[in-house]
N, C-alpha and C. Protein backbone atom coordinates (compact mmCIF):
# COMPACT_ATOMS: atom_id res chain seq x y z
N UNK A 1 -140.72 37.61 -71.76
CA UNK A 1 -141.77 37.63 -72.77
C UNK A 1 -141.45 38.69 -73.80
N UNK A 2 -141.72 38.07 -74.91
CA UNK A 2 -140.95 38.87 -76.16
C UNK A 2 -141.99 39.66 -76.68
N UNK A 3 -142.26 41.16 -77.26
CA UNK A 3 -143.60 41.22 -77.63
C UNK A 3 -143.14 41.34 -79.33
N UNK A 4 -144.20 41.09 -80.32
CA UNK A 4 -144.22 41.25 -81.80
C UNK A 4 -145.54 41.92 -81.91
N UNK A 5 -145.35 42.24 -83.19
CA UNK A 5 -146.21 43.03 -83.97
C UNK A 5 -147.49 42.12 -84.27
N UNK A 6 -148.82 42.89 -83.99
CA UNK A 6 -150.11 42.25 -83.63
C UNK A 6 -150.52 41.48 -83.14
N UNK A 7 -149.86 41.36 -81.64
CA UNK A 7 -150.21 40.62 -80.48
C UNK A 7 -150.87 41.29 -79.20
N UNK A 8 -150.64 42.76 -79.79
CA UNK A 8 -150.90 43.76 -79.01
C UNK A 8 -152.80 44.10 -79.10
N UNK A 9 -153.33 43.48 -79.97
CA UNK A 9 -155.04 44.43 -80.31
C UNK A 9 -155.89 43.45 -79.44
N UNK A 10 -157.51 43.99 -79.72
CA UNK A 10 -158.44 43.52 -78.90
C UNK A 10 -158.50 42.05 -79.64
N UNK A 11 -158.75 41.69 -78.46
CA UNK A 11 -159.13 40.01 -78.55
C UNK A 11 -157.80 39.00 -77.90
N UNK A 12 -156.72 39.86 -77.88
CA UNK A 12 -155.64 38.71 -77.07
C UNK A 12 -155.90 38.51 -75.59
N UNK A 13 -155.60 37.45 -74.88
CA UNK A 13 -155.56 37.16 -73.85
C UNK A 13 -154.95 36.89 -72.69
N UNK A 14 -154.53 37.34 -71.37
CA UNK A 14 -153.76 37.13 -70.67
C UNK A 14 -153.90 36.36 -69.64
N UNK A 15 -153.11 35.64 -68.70
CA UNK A 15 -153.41 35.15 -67.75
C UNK A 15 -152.75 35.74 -66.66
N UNK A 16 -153.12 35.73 -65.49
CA UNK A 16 -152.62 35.41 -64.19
C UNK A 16 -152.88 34.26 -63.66
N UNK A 17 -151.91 33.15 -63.68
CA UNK A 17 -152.32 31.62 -63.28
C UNK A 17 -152.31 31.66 -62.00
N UNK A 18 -151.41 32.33 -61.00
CA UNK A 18 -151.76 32.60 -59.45
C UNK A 18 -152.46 33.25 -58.85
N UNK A 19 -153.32 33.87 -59.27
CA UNK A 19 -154.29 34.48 -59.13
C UNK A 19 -155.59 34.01 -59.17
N UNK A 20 -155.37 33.59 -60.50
CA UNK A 20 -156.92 32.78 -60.78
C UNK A 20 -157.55 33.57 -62.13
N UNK A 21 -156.68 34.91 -62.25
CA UNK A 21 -157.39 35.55 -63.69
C UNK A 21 -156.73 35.47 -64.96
N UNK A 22 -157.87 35.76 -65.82
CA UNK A 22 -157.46 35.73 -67.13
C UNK A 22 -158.48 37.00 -67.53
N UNK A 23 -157.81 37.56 -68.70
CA UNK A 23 -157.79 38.97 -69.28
C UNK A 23 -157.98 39.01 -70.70
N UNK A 24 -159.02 39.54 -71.33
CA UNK A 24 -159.28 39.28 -72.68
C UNK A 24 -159.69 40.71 -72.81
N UNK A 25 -158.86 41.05 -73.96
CA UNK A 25 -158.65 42.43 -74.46
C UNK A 25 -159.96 42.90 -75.12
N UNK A 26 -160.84 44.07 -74.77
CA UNK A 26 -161.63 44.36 -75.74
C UNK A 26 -161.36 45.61 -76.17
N UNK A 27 -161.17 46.41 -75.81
CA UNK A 27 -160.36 47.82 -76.48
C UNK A 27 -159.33 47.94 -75.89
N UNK A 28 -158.44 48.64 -76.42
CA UNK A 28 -156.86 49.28 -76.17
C UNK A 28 -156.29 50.50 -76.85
N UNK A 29 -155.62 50.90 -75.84
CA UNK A 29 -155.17 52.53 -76.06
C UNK A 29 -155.31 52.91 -77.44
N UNK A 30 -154.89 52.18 -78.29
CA UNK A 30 -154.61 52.48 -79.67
C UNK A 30 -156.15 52.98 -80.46
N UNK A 31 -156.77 51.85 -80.29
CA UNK A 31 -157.93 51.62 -80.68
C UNK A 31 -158.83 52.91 -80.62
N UNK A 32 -158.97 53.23 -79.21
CA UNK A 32 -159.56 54.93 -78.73
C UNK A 32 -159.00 55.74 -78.34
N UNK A 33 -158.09 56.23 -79.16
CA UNK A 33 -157.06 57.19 -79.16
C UNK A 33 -156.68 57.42 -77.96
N UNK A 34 -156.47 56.65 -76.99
CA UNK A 34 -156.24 57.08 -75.53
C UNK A 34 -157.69 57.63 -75.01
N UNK A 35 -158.81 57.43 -75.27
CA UNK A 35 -159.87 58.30 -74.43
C UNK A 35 -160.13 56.95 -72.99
N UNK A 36 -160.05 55.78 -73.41
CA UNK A 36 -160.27 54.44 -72.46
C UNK A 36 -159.64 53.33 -72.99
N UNK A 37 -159.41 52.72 -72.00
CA UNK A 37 -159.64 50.85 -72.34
C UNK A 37 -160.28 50.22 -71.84
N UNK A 38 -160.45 48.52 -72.37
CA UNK A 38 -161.04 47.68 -71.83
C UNK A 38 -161.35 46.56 -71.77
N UNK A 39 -161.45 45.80 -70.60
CA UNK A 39 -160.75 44.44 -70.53
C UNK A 39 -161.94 43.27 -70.07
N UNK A 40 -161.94 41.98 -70.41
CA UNK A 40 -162.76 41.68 -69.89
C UNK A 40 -161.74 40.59 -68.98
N UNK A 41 -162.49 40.57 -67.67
CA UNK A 41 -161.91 39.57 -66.53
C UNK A 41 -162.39 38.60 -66.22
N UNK A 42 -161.92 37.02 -66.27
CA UNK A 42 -162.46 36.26 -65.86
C UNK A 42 -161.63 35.74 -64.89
N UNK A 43 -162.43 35.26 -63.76
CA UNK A 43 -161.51 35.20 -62.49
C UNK A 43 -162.12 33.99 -61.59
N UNK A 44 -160.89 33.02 -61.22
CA UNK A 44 -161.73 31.30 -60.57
C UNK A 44 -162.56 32.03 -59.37
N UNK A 45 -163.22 31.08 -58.53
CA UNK A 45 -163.78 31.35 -56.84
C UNK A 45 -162.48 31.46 -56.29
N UNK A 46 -162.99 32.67 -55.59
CA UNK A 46 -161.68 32.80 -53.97
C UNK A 46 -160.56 33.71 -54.94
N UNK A 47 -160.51 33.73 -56.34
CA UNK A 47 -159.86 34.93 -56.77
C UNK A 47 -159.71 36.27 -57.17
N UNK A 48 -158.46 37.33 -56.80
CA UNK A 48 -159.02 38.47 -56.69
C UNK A 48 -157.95 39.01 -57.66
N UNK A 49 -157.95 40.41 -57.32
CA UNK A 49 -156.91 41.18 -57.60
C UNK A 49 -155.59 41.19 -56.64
N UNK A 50 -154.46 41.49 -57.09
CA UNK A 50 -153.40 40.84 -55.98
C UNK A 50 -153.37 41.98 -55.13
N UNK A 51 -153.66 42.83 -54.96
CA UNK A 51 -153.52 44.26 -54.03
C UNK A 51 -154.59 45.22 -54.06
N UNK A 52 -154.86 46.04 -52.88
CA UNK A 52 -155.38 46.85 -52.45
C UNK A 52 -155.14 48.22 -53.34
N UNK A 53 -155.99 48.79 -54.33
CA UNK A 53 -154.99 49.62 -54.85
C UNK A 53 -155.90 51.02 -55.50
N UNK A 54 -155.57 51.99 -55.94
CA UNK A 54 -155.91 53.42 -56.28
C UNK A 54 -155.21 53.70 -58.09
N UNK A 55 -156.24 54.08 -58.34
CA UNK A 55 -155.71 55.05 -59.67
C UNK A 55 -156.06 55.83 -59.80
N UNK A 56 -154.83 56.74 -59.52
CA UNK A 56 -154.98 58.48 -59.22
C UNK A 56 -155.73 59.33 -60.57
N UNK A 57 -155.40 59.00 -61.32
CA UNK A 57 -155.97 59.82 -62.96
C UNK A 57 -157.09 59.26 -63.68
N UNK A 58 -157.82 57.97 -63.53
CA UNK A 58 -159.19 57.49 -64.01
C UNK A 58 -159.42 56.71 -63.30
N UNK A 59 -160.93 56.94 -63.32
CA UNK A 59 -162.27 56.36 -62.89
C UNK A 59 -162.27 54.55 -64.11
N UNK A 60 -162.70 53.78 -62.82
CA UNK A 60 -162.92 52.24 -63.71
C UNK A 60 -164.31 51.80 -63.56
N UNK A 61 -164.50 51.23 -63.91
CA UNK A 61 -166.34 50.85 -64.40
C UNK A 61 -165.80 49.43 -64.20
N UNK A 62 -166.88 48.80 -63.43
CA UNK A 62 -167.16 47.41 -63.69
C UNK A 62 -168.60 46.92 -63.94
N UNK A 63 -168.40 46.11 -64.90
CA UNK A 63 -169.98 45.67 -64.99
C UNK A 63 -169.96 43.82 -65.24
N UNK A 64 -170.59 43.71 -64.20
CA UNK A 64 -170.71 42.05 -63.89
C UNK A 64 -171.68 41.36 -65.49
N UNK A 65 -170.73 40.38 -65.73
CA UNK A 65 -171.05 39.58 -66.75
C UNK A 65 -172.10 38.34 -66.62
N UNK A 66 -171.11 37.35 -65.50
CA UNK A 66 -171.38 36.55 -65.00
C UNK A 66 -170.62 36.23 -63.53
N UNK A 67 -171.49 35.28 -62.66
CA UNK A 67 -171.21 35.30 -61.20
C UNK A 67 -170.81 36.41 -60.44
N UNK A 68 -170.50 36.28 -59.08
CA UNK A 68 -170.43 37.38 -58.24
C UNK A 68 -169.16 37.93 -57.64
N UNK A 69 -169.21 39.31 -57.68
CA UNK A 69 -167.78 39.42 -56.93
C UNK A 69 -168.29 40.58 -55.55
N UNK A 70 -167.04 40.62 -54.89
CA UNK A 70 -167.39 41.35 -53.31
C UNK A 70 -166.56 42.45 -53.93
N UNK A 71 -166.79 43.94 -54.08
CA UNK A 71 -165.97 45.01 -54.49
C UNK A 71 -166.08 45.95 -52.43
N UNK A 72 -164.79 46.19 -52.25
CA UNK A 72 -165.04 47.34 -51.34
C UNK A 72 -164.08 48.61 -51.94
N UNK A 73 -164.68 49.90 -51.74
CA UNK A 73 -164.53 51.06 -52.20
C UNK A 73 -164.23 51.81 -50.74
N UNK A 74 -162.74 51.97 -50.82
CA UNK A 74 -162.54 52.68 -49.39
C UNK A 74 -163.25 51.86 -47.88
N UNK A 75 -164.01 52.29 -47.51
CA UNK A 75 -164.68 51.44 -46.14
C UNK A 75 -165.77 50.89 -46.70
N UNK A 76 -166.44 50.87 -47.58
CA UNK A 76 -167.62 50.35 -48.36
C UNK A 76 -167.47 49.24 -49.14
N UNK A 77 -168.08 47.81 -49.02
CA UNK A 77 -168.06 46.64 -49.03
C UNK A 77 -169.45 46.24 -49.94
N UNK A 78 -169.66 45.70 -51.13
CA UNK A 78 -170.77 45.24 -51.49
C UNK A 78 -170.55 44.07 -52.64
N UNK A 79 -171.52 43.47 -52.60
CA UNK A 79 -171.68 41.98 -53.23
C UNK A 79 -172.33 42.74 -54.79
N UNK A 80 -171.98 42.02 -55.73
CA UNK A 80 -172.30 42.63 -57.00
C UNK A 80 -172.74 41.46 -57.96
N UNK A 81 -173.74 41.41 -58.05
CA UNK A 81 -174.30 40.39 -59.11
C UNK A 81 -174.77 40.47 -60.68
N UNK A 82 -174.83 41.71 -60.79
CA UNK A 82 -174.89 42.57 -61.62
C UNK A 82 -174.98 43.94 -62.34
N UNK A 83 -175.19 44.63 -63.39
CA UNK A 83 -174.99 45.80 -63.39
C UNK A 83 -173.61 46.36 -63.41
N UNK A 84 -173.53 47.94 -63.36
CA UNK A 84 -172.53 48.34 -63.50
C UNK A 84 -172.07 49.42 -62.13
N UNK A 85 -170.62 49.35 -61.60
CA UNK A 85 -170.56 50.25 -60.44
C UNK A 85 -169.30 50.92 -61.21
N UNK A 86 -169.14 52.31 -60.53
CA UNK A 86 -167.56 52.97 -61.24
C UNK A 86 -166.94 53.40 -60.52
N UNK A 87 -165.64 53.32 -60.05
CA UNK A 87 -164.88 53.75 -58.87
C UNK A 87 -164.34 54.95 -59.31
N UNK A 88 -165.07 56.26 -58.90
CA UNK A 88 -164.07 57.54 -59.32
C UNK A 88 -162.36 57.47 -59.01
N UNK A 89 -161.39 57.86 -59.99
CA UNK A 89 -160.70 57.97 -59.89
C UNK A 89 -159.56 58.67 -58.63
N UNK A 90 -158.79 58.10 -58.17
CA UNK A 90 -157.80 58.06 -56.57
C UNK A 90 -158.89 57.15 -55.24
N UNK A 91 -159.91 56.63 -55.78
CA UNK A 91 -160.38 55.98 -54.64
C UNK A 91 -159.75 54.63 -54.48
N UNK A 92 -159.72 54.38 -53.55
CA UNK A 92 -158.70 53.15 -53.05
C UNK A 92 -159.86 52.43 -53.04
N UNK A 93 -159.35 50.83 -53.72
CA UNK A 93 -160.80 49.65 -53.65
C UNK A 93 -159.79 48.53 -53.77
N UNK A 94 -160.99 47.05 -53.90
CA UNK A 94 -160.15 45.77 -54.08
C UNK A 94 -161.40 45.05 -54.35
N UNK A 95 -161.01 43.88 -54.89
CA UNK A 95 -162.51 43.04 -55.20
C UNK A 95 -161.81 41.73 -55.45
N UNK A 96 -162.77 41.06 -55.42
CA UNK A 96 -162.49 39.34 -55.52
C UNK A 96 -163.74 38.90 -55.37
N UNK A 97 -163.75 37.46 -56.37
CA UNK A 97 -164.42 36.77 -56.62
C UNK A 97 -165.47 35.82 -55.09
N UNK A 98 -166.65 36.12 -54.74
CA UNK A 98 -167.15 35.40 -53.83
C UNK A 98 -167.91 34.18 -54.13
N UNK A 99 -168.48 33.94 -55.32
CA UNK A 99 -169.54 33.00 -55.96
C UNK A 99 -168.21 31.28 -55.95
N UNK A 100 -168.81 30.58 -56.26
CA UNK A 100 -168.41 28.79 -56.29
C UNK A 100 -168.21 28.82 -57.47
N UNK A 101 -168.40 29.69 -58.64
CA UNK A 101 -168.19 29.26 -60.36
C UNK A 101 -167.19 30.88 -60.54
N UNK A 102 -166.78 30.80 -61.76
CA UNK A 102 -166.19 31.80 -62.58
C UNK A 102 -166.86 33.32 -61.91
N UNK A 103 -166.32 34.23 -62.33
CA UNK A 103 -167.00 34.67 -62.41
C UNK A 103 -166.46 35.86 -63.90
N UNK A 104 -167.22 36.45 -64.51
CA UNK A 104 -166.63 37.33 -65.97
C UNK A 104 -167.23 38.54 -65.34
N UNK A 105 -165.79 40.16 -65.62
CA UNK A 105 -166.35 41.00 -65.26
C UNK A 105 -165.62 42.39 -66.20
N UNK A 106 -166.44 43.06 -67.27
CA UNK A 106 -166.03 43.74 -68.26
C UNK A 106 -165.44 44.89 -67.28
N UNK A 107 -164.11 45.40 -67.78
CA UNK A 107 -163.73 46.21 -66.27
C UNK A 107 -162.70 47.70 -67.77
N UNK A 108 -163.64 48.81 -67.69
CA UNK A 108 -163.50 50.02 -68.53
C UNK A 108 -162.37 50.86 -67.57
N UNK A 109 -161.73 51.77 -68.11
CA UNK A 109 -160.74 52.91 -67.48
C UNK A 109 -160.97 53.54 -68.58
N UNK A 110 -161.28 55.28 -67.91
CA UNK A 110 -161.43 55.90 -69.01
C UNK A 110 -160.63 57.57 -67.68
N UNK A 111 -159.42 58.47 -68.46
CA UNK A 111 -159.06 58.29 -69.50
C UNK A 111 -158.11 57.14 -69.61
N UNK A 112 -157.20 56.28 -70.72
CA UNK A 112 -156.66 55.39 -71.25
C UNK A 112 -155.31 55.35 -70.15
N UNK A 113 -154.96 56.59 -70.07
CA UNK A 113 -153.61 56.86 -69.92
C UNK A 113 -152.34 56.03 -69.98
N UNK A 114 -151.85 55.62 -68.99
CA UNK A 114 -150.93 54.10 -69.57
C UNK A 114 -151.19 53.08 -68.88
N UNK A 115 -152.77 53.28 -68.74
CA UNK A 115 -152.75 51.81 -67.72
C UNK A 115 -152.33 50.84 -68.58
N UNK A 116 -152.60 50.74 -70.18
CA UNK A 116 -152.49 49.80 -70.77
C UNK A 116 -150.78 48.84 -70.31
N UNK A 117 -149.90 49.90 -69.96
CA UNK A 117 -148.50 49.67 -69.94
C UNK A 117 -148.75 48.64 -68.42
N UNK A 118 -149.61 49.34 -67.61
CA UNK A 118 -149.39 48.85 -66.72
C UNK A 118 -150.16 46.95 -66.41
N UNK A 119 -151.24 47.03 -66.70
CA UNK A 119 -151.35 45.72 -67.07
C UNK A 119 -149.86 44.84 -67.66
N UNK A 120 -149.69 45.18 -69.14
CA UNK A 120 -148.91 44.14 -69.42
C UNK A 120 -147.79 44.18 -69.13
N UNK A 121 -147.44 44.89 -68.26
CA UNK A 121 -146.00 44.90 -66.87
C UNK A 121 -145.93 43.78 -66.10
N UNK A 122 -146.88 44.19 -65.73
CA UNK A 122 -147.04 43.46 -64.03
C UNK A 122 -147.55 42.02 -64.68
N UNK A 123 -148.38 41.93 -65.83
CA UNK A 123 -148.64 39.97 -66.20
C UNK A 123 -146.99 39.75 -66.70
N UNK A 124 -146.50 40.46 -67.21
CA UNK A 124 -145.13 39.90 -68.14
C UNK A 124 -144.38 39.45 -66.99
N UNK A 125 -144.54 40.16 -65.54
CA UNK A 125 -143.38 39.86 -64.50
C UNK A 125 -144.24 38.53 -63.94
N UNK A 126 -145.47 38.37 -64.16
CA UNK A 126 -145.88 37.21 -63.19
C UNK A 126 -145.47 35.97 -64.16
N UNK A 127 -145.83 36.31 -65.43
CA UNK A 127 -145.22 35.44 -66.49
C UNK A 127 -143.98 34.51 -66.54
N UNK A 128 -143.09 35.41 -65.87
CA UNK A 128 -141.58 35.43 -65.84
C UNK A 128 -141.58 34.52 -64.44
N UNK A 129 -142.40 34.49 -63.43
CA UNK A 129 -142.27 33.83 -62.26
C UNK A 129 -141.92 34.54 -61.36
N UNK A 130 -141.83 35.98 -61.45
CA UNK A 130 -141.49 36.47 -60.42
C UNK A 130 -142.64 36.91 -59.22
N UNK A 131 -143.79 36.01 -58.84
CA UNK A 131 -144.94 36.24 -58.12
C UNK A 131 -145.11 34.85 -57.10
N UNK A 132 -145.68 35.71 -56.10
CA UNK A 132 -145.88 34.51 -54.85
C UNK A 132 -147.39 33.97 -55.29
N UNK A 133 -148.10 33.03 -54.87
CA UNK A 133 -148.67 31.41 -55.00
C UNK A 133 -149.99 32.86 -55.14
N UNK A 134 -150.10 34.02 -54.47
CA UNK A 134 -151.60 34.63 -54.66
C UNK A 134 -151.49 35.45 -56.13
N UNK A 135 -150.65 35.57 -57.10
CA UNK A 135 -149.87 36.38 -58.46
C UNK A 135 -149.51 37.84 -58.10
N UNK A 136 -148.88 38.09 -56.68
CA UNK A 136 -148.30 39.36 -56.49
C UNK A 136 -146.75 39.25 -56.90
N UNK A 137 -146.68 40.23 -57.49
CA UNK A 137 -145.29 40.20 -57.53
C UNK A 137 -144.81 40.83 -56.84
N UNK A 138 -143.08 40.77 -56.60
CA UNK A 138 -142.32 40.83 -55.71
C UNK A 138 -141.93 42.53 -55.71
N UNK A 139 -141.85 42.71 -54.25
CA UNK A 139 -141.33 44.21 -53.87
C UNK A 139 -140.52 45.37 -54.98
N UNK A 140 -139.55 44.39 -55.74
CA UNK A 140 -139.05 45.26 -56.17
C UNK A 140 -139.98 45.69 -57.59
N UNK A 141 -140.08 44.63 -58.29
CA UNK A 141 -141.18 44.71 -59.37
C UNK A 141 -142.51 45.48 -59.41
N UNK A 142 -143.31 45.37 -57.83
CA UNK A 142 -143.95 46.64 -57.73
C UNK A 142 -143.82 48.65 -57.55
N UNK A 143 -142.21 47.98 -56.77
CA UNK A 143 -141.43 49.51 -57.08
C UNK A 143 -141.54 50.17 -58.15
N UNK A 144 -140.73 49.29 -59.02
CA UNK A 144 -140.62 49.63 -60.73
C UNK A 144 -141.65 49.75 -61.26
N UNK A 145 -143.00 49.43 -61.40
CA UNK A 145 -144.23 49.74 -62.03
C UNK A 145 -145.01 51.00 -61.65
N UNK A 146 -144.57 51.30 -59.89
CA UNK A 146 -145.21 52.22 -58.99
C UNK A 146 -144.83 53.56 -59.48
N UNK A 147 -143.65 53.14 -59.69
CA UNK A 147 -142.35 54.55 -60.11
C UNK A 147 -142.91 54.62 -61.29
N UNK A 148 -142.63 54.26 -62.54
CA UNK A 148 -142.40 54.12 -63.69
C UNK A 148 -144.41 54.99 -64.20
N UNK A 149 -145.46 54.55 -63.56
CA UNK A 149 -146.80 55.20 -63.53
C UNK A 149 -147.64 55.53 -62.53
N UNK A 150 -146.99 56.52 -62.28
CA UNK A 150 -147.74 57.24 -60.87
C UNK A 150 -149.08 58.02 -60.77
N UNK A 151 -149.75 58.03 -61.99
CA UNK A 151 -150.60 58.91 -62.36
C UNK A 151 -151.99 57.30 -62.63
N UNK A 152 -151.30 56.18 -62.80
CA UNK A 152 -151.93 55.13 -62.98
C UNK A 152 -152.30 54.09 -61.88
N UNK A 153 -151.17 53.77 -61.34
CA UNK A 153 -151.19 52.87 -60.26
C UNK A 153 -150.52 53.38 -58.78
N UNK A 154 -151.62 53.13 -57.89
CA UNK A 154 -150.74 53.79 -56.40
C UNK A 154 -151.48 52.38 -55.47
N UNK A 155 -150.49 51.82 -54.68
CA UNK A 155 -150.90 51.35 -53.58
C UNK A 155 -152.42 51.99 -52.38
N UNK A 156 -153.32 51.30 -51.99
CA UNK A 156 -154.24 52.05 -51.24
C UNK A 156 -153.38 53.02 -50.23
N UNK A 157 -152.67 51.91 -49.02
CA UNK A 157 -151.82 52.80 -48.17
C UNK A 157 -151.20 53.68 -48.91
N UNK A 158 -151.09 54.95 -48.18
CA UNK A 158 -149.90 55.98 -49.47
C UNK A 158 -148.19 55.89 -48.15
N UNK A 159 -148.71 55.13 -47.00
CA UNK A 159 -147.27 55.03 -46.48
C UNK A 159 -146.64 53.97 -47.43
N UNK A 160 -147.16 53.00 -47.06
CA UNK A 160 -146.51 51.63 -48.10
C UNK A 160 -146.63 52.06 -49.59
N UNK A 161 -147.46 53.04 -50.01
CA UNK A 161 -146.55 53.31 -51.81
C UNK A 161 -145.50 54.04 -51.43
N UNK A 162 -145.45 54.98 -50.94
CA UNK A 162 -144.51 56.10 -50.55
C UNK A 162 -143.15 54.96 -50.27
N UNK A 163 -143.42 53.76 -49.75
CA UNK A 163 -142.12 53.11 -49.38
C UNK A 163 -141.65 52.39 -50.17
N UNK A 164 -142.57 51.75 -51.05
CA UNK A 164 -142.06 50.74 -52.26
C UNK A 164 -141.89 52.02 -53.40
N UNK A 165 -142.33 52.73 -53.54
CA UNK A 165 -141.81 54.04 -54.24
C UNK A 165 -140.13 54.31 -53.92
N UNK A 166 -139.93 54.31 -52.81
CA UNK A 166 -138.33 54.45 -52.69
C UNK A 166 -137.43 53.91 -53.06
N UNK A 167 -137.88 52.41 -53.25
CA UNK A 167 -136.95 51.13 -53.92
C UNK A 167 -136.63 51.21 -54.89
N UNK A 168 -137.51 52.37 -55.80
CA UNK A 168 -137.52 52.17 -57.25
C UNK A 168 -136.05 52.03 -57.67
N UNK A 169 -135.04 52.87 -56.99
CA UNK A 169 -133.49 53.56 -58.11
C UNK A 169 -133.53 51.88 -57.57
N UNK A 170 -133.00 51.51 -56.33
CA UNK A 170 -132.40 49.51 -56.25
C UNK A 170 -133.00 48.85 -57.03
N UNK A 171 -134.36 48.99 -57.10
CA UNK A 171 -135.02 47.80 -58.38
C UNK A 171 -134.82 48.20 -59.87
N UNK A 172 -134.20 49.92 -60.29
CA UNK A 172 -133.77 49.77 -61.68
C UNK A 172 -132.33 49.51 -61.98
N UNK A 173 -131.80 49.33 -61.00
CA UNK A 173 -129.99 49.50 -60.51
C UNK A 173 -130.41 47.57 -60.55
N UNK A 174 -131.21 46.92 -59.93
CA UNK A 174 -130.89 45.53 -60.25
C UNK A 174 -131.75 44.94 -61.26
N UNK A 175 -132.37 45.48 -62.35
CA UNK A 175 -132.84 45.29 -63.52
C UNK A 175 -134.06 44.85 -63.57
N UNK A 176 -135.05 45.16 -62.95
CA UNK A 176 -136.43 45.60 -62.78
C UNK A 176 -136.89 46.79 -63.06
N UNK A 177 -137.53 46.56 -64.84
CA UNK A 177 -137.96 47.95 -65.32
C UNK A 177 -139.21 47.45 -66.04
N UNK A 178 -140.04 47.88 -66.14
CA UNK A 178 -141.41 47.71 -66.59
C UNK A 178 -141.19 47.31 -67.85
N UNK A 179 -141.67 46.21 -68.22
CA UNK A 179 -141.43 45.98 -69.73
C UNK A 179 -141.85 46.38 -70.60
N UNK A 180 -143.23 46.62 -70.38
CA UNK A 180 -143.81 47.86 -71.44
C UNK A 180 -143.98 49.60 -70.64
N UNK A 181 -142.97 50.21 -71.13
CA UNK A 181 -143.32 51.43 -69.96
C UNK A 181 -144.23 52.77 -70.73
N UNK A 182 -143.74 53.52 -70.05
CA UNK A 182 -144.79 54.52 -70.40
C UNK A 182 -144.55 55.01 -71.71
N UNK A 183 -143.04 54.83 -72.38
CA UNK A 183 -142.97 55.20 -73.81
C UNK A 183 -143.66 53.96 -75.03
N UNK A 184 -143.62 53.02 -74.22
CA UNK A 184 -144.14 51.89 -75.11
C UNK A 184 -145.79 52.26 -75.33
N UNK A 185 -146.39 52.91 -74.43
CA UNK A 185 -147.52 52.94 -74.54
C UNK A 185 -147.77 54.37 -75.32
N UNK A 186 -147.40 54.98 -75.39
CA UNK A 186 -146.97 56.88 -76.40
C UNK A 186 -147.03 55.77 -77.51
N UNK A 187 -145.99 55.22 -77.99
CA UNK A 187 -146.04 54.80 -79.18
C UNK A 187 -147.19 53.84 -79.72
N UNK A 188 -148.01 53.60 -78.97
CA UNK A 188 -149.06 53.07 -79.73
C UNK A 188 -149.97 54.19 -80.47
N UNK A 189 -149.91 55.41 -80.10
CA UNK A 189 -150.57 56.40 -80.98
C UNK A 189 -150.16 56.62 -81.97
N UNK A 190 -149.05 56.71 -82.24
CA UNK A 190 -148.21 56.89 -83.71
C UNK A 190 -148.96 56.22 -84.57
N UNK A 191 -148.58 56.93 -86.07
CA UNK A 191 -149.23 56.10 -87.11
C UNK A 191 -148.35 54.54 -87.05
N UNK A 192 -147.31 54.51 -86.77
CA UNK A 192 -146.31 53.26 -86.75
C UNK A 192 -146.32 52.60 -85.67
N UNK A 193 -147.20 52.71 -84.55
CA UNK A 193 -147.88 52.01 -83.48
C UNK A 193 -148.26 50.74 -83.67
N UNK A 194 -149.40 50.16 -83.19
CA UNK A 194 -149.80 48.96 -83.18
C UNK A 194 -149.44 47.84 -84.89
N UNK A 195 -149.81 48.91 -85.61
CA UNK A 195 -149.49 47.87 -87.16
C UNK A 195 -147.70 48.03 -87.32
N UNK A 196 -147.24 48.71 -87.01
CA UNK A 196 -145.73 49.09 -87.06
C UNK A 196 -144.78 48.07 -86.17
N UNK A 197 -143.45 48.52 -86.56
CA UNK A 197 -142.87 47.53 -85.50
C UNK A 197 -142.64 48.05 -83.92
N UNK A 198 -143.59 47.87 -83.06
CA UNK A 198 -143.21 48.38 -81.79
C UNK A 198 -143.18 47.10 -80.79
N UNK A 199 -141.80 47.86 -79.85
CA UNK A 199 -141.16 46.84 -79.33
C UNK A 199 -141.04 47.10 -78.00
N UNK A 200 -141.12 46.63 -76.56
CA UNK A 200 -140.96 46.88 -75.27
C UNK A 200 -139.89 47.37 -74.88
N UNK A 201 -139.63 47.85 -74.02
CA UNK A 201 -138.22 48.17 -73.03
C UNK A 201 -137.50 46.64 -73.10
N UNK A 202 -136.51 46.67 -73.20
CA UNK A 202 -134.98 45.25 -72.92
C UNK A 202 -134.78 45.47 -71.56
């Protein structure tokens, strides 16, 4: 996936087709100088997020749009129909869709930091096909994203990050590197950022 100039602002859309989600941009790094972003999620029945997972440096807000999802927060499990819940930042959670229809769920990170990078990593690799039938991608591809933003994305287990963390040098030694990495996302602050020509990692 190739990126160009103003494909990057609020209102574009992503999918995860194995998954079941789709991702519609409403703010981005650029936009609020790095203070947050934010995305809105729409996600089929029976679909979730592909992993169990922690972000060590911000707190995420979800606030239910439409239909229901099951969020658990560490050992804590609850059905959410509406309103807003916020997972302080390094707490390990997971959520998926429980309701029979859609469900839409506006999902904030504040501060910005590079999650933005990290989203359109991990869709560009599912993009590419490199994800099993639930839209996880493959071992090494989570290495490379794990490595590459550690302050953003950590596996819940910290044995199993700690281990797909190790893969990283084999998965950049066999050409698994985040496509948008953490400098791609620096450069959206620049005045020559988002309206400028900025271009992903090759």
């Amino acid at each position: 996936m190739k990126a160009r100039p103003g494909l990057h602002g609020a209102g574009q859309v992503m999918e995860n087709r194995n998954s079941g989600e789709r991702f519609l941009w409403r703010r981005t790094t650029a936009q609020t100088l790095g203070r947050s972003i934010a995305v809105e999620v729409q996600v089929a029945p029976g679909g979730a997020a592909p992993l169990a997972h922690r972000h060590p440096g911000a707190a995420e807000r979800f606030e239910i749009l439409a239909g229901r999802i099951a969020l658990r927060v560490g050992e804590r499990g609850q059905v959410l129909r509406s309103g807003r819940v916020t997972v302080p930042a390094g707490a390990a959670h997971a959520w998926w869709n429980v309701g029979d229809e859609d469900a839409r769920i506006l999902v904030e990170f504040e501060p910005a930091l590079h999650l933005e990078g990290v989203f359109r990593s991990s869709l560009a690799v599912i993009e590419a096909g490199h994800a099993d039938h639930k839209g996880r991608p493959g071992p090494l591809s989570i290495a490379a994203v794990l490595d590459e933003f550690p302050d953003e994305i950590a596996l819940a287990n910290p044995a199993s990050n700690r281990a797909l963390r190790a893969l990283a040098p084999m998965a950049r030694l066999l050409g698994h590197r985040p496509l948008y990495p953490r400098t791609w996302v620096a450069d959206q602050l620049t005045p020559a950022g988002p309206a400028g020509a900025v271009h992903p990692a090759q």
